[in-house]
C-alpha atoms as a PDB file:
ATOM      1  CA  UNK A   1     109.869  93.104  39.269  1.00  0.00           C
ATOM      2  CA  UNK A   2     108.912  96.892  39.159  1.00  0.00           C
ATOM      3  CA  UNK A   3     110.799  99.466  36.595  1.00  0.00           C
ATOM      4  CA  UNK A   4     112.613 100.654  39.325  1.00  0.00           C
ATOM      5  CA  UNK A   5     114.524  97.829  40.250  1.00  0.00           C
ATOM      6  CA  UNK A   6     115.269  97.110  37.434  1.00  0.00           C
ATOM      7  CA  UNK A   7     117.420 100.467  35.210  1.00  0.00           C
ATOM      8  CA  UNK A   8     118.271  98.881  32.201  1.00  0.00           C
ATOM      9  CA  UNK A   9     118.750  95.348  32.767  1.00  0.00           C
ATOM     10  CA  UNK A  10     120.897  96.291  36.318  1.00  0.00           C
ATOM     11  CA  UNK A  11     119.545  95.193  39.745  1.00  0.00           C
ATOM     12  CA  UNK A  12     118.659  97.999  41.782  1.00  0.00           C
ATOM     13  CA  UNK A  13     116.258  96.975  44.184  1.00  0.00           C
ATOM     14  CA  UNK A  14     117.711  98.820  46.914  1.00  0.00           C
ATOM     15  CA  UNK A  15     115.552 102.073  45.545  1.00  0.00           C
ATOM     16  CA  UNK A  16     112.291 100.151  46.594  1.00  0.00           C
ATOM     17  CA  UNK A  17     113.168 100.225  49.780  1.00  0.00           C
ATOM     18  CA  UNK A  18     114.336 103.523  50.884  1.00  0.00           C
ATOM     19  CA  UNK A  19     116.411 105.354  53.038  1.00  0.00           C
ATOM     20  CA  UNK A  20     116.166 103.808  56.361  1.00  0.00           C
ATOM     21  CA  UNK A  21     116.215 100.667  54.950  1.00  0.00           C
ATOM     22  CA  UNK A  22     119.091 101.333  53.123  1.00  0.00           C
ATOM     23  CA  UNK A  23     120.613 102.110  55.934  1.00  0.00           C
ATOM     24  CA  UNK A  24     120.019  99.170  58.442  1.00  0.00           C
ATOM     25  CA  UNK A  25     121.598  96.875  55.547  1.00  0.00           C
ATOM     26  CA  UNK A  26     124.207  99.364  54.811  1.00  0.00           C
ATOM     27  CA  UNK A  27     125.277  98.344  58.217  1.00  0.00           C
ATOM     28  CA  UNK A  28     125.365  94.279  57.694  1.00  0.00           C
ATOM     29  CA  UNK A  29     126.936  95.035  54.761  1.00  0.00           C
ATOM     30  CA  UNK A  30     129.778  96.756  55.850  1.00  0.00           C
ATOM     31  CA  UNK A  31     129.905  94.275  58.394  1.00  0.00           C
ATOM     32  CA  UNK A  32     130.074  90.846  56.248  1.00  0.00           C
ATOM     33  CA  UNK A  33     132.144  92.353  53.246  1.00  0.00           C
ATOM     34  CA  UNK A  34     135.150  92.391  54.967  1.00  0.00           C
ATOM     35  CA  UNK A  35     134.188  89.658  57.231  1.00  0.00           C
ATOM     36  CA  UNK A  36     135.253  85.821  55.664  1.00  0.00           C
ATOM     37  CA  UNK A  37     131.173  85.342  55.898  1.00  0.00           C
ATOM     38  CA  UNK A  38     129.943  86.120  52.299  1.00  0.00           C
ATOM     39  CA  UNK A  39     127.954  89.387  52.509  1.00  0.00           C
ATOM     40  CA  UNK A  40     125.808  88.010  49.546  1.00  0.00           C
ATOM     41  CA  UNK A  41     124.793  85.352  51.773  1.00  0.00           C
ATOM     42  CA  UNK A  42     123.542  87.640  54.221  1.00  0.00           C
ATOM     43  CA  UNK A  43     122.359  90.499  51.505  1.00  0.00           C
ATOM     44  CA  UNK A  44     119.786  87.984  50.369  1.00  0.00           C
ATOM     45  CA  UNK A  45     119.034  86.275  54.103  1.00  0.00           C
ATOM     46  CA  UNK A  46     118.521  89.665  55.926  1.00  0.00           C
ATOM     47  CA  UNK A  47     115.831  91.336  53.625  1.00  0.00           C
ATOM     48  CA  UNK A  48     113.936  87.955  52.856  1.00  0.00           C
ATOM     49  CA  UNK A  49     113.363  87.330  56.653  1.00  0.00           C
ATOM     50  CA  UNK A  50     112.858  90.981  57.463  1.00  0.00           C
ATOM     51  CA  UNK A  51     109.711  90.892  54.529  1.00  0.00           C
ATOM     52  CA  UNK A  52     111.892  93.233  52.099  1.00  0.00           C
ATOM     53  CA  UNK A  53     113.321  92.860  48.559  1.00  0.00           C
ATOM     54  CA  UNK A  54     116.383  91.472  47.031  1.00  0.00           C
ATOM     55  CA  UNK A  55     118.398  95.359  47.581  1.00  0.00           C
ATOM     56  CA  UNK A  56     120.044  94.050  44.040  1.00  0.00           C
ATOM     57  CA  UNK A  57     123.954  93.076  43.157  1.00  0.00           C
ATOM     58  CA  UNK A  58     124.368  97.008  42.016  1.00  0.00           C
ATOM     59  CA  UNK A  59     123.722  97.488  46.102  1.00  0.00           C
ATOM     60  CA  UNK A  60     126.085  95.105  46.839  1.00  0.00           C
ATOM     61  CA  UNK A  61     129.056  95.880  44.316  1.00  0.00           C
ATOM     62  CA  UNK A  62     128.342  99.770  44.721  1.00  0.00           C
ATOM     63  CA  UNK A  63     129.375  99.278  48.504  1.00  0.00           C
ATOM     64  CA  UNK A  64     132.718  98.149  47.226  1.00  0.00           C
ATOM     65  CA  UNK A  65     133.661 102.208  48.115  1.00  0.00           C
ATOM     66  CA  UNK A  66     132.763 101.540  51.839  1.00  0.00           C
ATOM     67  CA  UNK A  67     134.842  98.584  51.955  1.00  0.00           C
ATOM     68  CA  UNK A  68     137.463 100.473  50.291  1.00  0.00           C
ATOM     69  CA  UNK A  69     137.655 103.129  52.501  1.00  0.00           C
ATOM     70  CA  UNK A  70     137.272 101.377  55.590  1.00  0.00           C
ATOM     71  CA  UNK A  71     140.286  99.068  54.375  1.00  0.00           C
ATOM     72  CA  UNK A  72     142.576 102.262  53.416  1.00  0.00           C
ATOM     73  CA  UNK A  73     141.698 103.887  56.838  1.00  0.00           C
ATOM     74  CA  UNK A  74     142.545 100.754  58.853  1.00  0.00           C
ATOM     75  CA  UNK A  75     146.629  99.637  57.335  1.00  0.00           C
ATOM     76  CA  UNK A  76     146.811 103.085  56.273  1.00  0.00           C
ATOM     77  CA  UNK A  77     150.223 103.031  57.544  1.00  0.00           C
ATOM     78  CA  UNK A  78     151.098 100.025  55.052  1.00  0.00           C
ATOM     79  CA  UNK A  79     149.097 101.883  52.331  1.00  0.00           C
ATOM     80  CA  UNK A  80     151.436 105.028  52.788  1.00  0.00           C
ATOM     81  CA  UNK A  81     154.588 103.054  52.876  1.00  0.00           C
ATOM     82  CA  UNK A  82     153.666 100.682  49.697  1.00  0.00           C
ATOM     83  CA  UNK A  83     152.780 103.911  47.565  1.00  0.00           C
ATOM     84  CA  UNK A  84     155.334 106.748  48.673  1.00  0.00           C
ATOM     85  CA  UNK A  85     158.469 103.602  48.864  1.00  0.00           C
ATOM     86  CA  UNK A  86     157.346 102.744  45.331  1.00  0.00           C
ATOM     87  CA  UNK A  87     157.222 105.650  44.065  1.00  0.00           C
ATOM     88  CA  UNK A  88     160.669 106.431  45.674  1.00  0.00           C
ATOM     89  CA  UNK A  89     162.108 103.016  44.484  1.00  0.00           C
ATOM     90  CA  UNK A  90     160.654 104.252  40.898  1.00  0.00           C
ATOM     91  CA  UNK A  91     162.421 107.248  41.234  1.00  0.00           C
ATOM     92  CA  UNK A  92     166.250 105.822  42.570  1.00  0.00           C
ATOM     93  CA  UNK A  93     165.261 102.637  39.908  1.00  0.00           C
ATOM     94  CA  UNK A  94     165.656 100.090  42.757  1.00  0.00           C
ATOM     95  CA  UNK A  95     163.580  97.415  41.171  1.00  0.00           C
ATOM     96  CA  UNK A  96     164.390  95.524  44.002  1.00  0.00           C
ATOM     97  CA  UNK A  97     162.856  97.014  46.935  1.00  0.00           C
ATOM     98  CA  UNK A  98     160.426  95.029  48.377  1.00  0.00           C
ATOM     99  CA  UNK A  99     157.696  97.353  48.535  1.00  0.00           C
ATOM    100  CA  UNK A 100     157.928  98.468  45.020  1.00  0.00           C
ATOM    101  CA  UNK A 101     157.789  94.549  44.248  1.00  0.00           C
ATOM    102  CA  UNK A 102     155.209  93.627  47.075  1.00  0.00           C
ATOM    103  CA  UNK A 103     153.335  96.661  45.245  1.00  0.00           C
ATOM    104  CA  UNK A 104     153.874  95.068  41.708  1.00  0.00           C
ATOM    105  CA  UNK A 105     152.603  91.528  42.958  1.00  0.00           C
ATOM    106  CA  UNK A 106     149.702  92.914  44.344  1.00  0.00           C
ATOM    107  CA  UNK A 107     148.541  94.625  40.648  1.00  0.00           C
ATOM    108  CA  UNK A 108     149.641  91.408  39.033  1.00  0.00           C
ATOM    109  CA  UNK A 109     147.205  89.389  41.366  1.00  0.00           C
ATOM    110  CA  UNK A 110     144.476  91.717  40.401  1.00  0.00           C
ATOM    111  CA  UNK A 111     144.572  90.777  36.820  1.00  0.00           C
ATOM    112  CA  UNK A 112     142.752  87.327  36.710  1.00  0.00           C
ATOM    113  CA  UNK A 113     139.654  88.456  39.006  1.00  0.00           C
ATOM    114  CA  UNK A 114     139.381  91.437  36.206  1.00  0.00           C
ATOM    115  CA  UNK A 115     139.730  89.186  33.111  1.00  0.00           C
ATOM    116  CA  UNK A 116     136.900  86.567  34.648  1.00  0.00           C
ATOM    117  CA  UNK A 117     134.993  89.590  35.993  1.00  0.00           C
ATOM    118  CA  UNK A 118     134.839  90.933  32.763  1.00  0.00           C
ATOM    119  CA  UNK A 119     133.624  88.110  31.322  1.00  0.00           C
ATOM    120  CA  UNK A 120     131.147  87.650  34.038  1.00  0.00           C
ATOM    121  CA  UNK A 121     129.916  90.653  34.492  1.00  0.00           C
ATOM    122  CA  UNK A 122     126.194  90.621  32.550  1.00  0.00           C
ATOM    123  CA  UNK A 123     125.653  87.139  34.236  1.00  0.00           C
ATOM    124  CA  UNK A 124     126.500  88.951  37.742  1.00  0.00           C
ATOM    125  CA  UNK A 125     124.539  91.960  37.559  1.00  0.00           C
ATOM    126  CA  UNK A 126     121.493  91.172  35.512  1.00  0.00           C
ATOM    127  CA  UNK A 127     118.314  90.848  37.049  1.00  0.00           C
ATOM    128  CA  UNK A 128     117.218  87.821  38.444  1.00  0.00           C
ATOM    129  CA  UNK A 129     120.583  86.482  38.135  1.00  0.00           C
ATOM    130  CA  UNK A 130     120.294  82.308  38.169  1.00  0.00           C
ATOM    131  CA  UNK A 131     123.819  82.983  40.378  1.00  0.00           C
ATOM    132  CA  UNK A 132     122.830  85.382  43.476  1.00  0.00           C
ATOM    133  CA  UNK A 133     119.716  82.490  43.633  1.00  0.00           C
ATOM    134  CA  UNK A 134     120.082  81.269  47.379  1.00  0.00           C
ATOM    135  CA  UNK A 135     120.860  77.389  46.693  1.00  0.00           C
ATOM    136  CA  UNK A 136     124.060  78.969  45.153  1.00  0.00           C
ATOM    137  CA  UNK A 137     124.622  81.064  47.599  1.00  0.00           C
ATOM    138  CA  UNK A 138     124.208  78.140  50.603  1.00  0.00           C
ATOM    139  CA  UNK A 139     126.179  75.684  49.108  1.00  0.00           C
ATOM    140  CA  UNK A 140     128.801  78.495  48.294  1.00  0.00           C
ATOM    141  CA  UNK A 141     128.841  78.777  52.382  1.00  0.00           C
ATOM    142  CA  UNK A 142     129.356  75.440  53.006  1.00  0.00           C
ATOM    143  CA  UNK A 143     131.894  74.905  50.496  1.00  0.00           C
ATOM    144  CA  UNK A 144     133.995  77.556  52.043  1.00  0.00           C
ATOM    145  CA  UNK A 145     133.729  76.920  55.772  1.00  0.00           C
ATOM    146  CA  UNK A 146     135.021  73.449  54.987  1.00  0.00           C
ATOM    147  CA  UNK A 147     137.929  75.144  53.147  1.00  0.00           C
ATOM    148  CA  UNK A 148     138.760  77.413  55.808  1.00  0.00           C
ATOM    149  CA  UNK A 149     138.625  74.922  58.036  1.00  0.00           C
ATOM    150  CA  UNK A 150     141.014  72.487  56.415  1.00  0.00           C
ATOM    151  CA  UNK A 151     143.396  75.585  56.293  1.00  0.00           C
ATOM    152  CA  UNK A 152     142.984  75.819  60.160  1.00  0.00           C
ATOM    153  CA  UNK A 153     143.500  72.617  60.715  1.00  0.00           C
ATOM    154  CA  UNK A 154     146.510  71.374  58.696  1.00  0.00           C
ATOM    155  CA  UNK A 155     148.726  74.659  58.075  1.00  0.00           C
ATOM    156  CA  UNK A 156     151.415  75.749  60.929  1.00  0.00           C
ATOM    157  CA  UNK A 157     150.260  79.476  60.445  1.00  0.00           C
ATOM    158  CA  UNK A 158     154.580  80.762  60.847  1.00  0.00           C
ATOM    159  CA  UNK A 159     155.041  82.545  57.693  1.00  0.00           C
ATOM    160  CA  UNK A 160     154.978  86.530  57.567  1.00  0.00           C
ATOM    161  CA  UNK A 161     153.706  88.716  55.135  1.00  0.00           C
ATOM    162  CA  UNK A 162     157.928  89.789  54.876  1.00  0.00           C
ATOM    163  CA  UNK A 163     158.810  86.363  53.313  1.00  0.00           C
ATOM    164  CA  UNK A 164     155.800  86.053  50.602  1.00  0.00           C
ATOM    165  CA  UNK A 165     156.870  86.140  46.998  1.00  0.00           C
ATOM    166  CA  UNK A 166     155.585  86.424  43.702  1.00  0.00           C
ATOM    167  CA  UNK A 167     153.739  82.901  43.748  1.00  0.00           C
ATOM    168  CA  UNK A 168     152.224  83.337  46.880  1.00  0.00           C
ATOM    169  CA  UNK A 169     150.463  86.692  45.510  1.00  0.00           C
ATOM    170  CA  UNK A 170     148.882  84.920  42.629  1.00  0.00           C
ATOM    171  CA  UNK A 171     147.705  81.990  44.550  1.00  0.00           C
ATOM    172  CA  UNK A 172     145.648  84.570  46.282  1.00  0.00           C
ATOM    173  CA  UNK A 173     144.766  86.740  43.665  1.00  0.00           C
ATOM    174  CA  UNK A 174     143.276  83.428  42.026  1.00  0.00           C
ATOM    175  CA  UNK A 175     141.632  82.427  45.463  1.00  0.00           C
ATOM    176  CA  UNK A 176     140.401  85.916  44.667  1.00  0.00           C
ATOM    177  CA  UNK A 177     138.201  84.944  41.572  1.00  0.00           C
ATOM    178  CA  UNK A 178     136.295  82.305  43.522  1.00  0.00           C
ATOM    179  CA  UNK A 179     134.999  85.559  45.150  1.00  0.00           C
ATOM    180  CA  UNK A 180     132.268  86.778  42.033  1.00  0.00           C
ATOM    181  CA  UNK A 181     130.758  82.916  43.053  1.00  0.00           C
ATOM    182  CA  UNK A 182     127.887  84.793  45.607  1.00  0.00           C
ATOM    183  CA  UNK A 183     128.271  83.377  48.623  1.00  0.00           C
ATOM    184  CA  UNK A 184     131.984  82.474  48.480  1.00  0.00           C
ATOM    185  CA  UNK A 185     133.354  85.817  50.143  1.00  0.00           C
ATOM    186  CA  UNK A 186     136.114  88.016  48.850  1.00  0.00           C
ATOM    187  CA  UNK A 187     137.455  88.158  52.068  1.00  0.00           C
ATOM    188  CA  UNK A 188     136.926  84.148  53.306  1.00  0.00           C
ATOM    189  CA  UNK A 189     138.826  83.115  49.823  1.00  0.00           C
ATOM    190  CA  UNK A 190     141.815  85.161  50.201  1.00  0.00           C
ATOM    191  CA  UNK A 191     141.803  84.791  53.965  1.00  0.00           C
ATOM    192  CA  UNK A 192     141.845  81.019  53.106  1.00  0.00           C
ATOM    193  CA  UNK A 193     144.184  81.052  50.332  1.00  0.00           C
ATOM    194  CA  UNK A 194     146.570  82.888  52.517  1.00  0.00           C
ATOM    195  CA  UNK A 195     145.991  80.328  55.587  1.00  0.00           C
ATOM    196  CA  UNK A 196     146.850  77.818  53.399  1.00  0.00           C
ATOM    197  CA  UNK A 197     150.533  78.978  52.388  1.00  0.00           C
ATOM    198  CA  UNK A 198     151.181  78.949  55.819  1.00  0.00           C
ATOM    199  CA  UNK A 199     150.936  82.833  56.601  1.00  0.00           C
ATOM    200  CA  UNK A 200     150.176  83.543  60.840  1.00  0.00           C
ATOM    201  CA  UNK A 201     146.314  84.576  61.078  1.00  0.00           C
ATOM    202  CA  UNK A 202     146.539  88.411  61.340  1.00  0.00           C
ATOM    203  CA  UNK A 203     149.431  88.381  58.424  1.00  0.00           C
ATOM    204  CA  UNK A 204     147.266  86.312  56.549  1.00  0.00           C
ATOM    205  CA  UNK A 205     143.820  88.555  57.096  1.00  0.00           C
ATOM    206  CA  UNK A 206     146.044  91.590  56.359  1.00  0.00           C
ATOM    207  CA  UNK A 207     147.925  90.085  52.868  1.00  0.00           C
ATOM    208  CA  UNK A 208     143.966  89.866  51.963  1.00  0.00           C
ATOM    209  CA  UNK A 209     143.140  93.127  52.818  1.00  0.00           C
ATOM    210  CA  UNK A 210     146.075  94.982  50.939  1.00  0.00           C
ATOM    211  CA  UNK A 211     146.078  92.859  48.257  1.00  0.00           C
ATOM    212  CA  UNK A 212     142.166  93.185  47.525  1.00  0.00           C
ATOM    213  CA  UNK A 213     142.757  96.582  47.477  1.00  0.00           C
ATOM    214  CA  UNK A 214     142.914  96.762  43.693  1.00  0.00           C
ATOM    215  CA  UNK A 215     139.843  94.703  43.030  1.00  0.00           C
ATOM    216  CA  UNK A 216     137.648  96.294  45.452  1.00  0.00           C
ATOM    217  CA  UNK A 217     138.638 100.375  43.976  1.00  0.00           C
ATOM    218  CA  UNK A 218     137.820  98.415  40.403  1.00  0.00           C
ATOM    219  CA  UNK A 219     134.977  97.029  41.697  1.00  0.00           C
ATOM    220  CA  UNK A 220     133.221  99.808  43.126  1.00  0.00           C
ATOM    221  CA  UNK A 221     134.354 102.413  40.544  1.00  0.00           C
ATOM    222  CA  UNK A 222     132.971  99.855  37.503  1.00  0.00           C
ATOM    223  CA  UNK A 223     129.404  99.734  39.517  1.00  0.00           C
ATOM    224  CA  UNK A 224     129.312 103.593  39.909  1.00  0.00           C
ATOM    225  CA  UNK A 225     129.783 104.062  36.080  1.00  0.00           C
ATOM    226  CA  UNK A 226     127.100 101.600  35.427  1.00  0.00           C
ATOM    227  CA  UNK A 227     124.794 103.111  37.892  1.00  0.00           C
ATOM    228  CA  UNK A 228     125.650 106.322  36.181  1.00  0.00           C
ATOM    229  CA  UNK A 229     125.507 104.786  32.794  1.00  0.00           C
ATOM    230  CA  UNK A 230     121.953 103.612  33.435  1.00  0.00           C
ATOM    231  CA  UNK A 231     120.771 106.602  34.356  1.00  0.00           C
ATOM    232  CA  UNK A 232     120.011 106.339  38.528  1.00  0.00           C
ATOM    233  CA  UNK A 233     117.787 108.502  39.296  1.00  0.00           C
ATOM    234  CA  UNK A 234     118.897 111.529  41.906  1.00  0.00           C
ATOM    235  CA  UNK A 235     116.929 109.779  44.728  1.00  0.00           C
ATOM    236  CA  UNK A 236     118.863 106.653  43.663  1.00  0.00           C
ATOM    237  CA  UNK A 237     121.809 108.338  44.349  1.00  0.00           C
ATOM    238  CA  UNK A 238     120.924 109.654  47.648  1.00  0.00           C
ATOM    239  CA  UNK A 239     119.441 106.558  48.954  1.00  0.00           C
ATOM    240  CA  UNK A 240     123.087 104.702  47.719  1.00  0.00           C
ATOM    241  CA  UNK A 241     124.696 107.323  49.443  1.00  0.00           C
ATOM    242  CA  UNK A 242     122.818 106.967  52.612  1.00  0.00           C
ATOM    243  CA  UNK A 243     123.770 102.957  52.416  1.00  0.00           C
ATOM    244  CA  UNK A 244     127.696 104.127  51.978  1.00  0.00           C
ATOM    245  CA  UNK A 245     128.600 106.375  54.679  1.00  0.00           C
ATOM    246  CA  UNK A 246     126.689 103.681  56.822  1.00  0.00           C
ATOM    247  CA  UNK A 247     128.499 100.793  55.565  1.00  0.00           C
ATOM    248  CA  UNK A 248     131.960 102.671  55.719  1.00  0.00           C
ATOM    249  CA  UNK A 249     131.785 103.104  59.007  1.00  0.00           C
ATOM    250  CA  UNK A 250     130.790  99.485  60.243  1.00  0.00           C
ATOM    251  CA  UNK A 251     133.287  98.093  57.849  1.00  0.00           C
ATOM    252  CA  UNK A 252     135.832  99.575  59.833  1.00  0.00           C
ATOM    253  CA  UNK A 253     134.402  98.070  62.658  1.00  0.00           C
ATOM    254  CA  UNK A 254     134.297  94.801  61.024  1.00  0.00           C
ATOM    255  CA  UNK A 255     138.109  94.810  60.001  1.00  0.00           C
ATOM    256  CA  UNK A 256     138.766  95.514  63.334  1.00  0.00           C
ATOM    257  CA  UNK A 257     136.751  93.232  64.928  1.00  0.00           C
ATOM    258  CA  UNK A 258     138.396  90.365  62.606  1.00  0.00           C
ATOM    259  CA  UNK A 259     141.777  91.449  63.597  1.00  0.00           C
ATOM    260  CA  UNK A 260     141.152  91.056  66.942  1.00  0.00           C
ATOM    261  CA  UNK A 261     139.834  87.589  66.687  1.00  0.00           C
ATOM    262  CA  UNK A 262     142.593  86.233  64.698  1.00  0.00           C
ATOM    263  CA  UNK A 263     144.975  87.883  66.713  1.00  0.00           C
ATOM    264  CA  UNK A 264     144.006  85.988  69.918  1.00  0.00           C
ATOM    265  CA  UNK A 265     141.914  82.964  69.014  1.00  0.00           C
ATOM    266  CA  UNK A 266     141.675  81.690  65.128  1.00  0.00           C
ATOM    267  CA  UNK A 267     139.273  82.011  62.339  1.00  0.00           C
ATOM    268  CA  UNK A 268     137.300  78.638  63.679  1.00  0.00           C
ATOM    269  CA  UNK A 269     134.273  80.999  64.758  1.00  0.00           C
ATOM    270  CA  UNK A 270     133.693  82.081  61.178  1.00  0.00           C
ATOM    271  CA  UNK A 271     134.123  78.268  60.041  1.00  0.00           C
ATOM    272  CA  UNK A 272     131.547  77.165  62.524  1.00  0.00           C
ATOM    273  CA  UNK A 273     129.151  80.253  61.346  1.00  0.00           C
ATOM    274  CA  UNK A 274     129.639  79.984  57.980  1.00  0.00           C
ATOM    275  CA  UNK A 275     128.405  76.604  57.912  1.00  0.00           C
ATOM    276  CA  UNK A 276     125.081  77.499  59.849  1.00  0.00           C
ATOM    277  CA  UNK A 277     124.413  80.186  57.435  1.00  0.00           C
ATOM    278  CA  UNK A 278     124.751  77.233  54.532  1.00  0.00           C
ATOM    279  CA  UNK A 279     122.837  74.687  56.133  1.00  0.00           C
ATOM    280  CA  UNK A 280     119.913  77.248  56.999  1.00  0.00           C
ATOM    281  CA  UNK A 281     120.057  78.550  53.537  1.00  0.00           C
ATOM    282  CA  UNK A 282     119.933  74.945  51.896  1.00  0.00           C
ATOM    283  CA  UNK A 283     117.112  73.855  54.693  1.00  0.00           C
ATOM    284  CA  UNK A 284     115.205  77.169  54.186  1.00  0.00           C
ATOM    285  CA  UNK A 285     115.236  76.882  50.214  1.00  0.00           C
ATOM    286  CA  UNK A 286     114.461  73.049  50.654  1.00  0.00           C
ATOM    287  CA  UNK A 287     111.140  73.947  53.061  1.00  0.00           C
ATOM    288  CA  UNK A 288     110.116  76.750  51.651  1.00  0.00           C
ATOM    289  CA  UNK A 289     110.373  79.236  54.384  1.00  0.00           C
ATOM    290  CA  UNK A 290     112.562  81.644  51.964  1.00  0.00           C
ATOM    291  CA  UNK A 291     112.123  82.221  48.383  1.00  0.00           C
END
């Protein structure tokens, strides 16, 4: 591994290759993260079959801010009314209201995907980590589509995101630490979690969304101080850029593109696809045609 993709014991590959490459896997990354397909999975697939470097997990945790803003811009409506009706319930001391408690929840949930990320965090990020290695990352896959599709299968999918409480929330928010596994997907292990408490489809795809919210902003801010902390160059900081605005806008694409789907079919699709991604990974690993 050269010095530059490697700045002080982070990952950051994604300087080898450039610009335009950047850019082309800014795009299936804004695609997957918000996707329940694991854009790990398909950070590490992409580039090896394409003849290209590992981009790095400071790639991958740096376009946290796409995701971000791509989630922000798509419920901004429910963003808006969560903030301004909490801090208006704040302000009249209405404890009560269900947005300022919704709100609460959602910050509570965060806390145990901080406290193991924390702990995780050298492990994640270090070069060559044994955990972005692609048996992980297929198996990780497989695990999940059968999880998802156990949720599909035996939950009536009636509950809306009106009637969740407290306990729901944290269910999720744990769900949500399966997420630093690579290959396990933010969004499939909330989107699961929630499937499982009985939540409809789009209620429960949009309960992962706001609630990752949080996690995401910490996320991506955390990766931009270690980038900074390191000492990224200036062309690093172009060539992240470039990956960004690229991402952003796909991401938004992505979100609704999953809405859609849930909306009028189920999540089956990314069961069945998740699985193919796992097997291939596994089979590919197993035969040698990816390192």
């Amino acid at each position: 591994m050269s010095a530059e993709a490697c700045t002080q014991g982070l990952d950051t590959g994604f300087i080898e290759l450039g610009a335009a490459k950047v850019a082309a896997l800014g795009v299936v990354q804004g695609i997957t993260e918000l996707l329940p397909i694991s854009s790990t999975a398909h950070m590490r697939i992409v580039p090896a079959l394409l003849g290209w470097r590992d981009p790095g997990s400071a790639f991958s945790a740096a376009m946290q801010m796409a995701a971000l803003a791509a989630v922000i811009s798509y419920f901004w409506s429910d963003v808006r009314g969560f903030v301004f009706g909490s801090i208006a319930a704040v302000k009249r001391r209405d404890f009560k209201d269900w947005q300022y408690r919704f709100t609460t929840w959602i910050f509570l949930a965060t806390l145990p995907l901080v406290a193991f990320g924390v702990l995780l965090s050298k492990t994640l990020n270090a070069c060559g980590s044994p955990l972005r290695s692609l048996w992980v990352i297929g198996a990780s896959c497989i695990v999940m589509a059968i999880a998802l599709a156990l949720a599909e299968k035996f939950c009536t999918h009636r509950r809306t995101l009106d009637n969740v409480s407290l306990k729901d929330a944290m269910l999720v928010g744990l769900a949500q630490v399966g997420a630093l596994i690579p290959g396990v997907s933010r969004s499939g292990s909330t989107l699961t979690a929630a499937l499982f408490l009985d939540l409809k489809r789009e209620e429960a795809a949009r309960f992962s969304f706001l609630l990752g919210l949080p996690a995401i902003f910490l996320a991506g801010v955390k990766e931009f101080y270690e980038l900074f902390k390191a000492g990224l160059s200036a062309e690093g900081w172009m060539i992240l850029g470039v990956g960004l605005i690229v991402a952003s806008i796909s991401a938004f694409a992505a979100i609704w593109s999953l809405m859609r789907i849930l909306e009028r079919f189920s999540s089956w699709p990314f069961v069945v696809y998740r699985f193919l991604i796992g097997v291939f990974l596994l089979t590919a690993v197993w035969q040698g045609w990816l390192q």
